[in-house]
C-alpha atoms as a PDB file:
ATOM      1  CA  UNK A   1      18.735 -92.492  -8.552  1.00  0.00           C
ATOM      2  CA  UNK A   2      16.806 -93.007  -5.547  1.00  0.00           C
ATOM      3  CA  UNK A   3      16.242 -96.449  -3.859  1.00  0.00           C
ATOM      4  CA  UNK A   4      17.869 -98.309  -6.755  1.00  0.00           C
ATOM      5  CA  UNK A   5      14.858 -96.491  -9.284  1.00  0.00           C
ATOM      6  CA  UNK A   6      15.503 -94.127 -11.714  1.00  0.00           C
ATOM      7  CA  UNK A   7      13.518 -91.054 -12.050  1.00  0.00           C
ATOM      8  CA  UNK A   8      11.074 -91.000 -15.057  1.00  0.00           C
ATOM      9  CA  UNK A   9      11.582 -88.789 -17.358  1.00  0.00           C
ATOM     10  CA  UNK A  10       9.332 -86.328 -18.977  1.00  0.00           C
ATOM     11  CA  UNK A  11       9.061 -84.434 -22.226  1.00  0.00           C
ATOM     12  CA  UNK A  12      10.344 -81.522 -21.727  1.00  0.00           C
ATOM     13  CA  UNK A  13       9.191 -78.172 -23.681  1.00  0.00           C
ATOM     14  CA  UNK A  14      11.418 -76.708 -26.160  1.00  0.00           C
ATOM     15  CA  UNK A  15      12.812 -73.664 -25.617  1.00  0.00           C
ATOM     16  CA  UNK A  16      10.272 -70.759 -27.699  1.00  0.00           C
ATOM     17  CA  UNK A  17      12.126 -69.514 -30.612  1.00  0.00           C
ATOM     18  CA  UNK A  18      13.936 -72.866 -31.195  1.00  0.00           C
ATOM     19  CA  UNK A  19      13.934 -74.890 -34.123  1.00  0.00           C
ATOM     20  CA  UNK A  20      11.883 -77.577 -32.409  1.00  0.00           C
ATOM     21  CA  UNK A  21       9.251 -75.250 -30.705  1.00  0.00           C
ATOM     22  CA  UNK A  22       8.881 -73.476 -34.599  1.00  0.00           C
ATOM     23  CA  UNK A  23       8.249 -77.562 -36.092  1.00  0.00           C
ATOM     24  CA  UNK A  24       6.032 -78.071 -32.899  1.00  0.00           C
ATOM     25  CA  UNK A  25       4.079 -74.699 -33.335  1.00  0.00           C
ATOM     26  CA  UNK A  26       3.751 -75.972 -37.333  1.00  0.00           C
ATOM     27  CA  UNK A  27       2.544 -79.286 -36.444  1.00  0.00           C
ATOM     28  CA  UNK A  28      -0.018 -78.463 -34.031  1.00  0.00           C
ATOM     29  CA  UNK A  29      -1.342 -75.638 -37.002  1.00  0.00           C
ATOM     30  CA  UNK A  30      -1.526 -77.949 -39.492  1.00  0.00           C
ATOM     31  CA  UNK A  31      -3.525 -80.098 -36.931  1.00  0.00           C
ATOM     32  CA  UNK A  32      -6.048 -77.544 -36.209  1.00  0.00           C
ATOM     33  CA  UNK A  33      -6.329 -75.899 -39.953  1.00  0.00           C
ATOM     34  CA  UNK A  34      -9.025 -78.691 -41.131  1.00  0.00           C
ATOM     35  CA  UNK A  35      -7.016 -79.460 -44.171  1.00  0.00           C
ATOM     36  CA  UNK A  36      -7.016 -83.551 -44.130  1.00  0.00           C
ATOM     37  CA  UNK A  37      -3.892 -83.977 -45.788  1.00  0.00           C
ATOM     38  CA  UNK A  38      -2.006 -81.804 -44.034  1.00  0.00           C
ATOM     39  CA  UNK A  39      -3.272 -83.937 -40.594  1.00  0.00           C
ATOM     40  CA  UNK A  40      -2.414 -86.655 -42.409  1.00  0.00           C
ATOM     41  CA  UNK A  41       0.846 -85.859 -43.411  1.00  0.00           C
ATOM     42  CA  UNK A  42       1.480 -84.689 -39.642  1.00  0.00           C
ATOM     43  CA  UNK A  43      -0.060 -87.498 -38.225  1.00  0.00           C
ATOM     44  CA  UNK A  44       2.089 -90.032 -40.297  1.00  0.00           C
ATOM     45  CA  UNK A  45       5.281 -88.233 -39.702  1.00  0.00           C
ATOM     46  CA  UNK A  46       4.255 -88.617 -35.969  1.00  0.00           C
ATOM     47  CA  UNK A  47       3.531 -92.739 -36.643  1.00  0.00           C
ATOM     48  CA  UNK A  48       6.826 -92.512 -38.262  1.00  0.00           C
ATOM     49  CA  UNK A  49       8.959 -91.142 -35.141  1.00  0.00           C
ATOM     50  CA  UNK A  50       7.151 -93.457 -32.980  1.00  0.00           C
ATOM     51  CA  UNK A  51       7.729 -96.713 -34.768  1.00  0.00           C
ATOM     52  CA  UNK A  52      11.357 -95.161 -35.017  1.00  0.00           C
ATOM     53  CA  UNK A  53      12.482 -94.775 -31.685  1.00  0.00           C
ATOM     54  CA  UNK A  54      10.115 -97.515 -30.340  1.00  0.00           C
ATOM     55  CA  UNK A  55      10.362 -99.999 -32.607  1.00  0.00           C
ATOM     56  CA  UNK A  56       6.743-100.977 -32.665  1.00  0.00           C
ATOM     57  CA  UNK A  57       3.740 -99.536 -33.679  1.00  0.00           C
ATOM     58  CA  UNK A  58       0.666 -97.632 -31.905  1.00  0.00           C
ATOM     59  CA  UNK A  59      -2.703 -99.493 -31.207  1.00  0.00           C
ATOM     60  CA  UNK A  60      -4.509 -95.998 -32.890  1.00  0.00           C
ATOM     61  CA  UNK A  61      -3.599 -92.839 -33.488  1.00  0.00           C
ATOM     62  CA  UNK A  62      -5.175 -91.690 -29.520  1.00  0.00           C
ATOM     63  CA  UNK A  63      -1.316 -93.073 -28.134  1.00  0.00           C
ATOM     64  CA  UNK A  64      -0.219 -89.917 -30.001  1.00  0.00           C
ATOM     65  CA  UNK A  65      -2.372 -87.958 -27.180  1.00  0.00           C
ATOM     66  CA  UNK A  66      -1.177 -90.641 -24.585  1.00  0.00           C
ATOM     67  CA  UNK A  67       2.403 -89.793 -25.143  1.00  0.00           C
ATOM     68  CA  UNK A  68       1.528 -86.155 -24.932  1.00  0.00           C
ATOM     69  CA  UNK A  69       3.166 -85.717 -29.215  1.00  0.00           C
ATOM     70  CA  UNK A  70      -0.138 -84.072 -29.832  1.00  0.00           C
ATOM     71  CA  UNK A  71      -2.758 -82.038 -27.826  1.00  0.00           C
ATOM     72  CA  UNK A  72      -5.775 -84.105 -29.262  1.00  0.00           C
ATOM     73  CA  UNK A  73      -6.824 -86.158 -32.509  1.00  0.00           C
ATOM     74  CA  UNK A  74      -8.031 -84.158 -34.822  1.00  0.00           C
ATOM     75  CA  UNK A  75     -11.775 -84.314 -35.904  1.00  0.00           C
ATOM     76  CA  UNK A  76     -12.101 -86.574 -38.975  1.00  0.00           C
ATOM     77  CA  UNK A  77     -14.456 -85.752 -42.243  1.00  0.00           C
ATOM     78  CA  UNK A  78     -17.733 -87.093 -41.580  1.00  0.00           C
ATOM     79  CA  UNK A  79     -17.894 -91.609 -41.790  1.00  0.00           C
ATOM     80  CA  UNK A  80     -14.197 -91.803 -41.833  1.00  0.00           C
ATOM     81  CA  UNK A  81     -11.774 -92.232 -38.794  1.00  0.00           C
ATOM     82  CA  UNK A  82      -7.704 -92.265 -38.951  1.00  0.00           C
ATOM     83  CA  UNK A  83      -6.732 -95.203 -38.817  1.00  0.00           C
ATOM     84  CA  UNK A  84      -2.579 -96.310 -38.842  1.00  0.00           C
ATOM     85  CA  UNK A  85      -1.370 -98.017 -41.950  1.00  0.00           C
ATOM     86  CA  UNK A  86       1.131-100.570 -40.995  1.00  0.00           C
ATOM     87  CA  UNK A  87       2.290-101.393 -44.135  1.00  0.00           C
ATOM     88  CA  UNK A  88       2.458 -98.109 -45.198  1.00  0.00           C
ATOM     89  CA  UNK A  89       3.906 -96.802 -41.719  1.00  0.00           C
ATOM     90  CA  UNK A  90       1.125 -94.027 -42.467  1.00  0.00           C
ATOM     91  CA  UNK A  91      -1.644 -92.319 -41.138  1.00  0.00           C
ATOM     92  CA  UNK A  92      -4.832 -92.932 -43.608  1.00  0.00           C
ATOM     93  CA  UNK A  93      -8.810 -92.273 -43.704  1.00  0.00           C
ATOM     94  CA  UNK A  94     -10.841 -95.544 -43.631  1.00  0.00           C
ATOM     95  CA  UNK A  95     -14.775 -95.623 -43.309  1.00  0.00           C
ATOM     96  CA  UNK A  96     -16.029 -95.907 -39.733  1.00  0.00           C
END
């Protein structure tokens, strides 16, 4: 502590070869591979951790970029956009 303030944390990288960089390095494929479900899936296990440890929900699915979870949203199938289930406590497609 410095001046009374704690220092901020930041996410730190896992180590490569861990457990957690392996789920990371799955995650971001499953991002990138253009398979909607599998973003889905990803993107809902992300709204999932987030509404765990924070106890509230993201405005979108962009706070997931924000908090530096993902690299970037990924590119939804032409008229649709993610959009975050709350009742669910999903990811799902809805029409722009």
């Amino acid at each position: 502590m410095v001046g009374g303030c704690r220092k901020s944390e930041t996410p730190s990288t896992p180590p490569p070869g861990s457990p957690a960089a392996k789920a990371l390095n799955e995650m971001d494929q499953k991002l990138a591979s253009g398979d909607v479900q599998a973003q889905l899936q990803v993107m809902s296990q992300l709204l999932q951790a987030w509404v765990m440890t924070k106890n509230s929900f993201p405005t979108s699915v962009d706070e997931f970029v924000q908090a530096k979870m993902i690299a970037k949203v990924p590119a939804a199938p032409a008229g649709k956009k993610f959009v975050i289930d709350r009742q669910g406590v999903r990811v799902v497609l809805a029409d722009q």
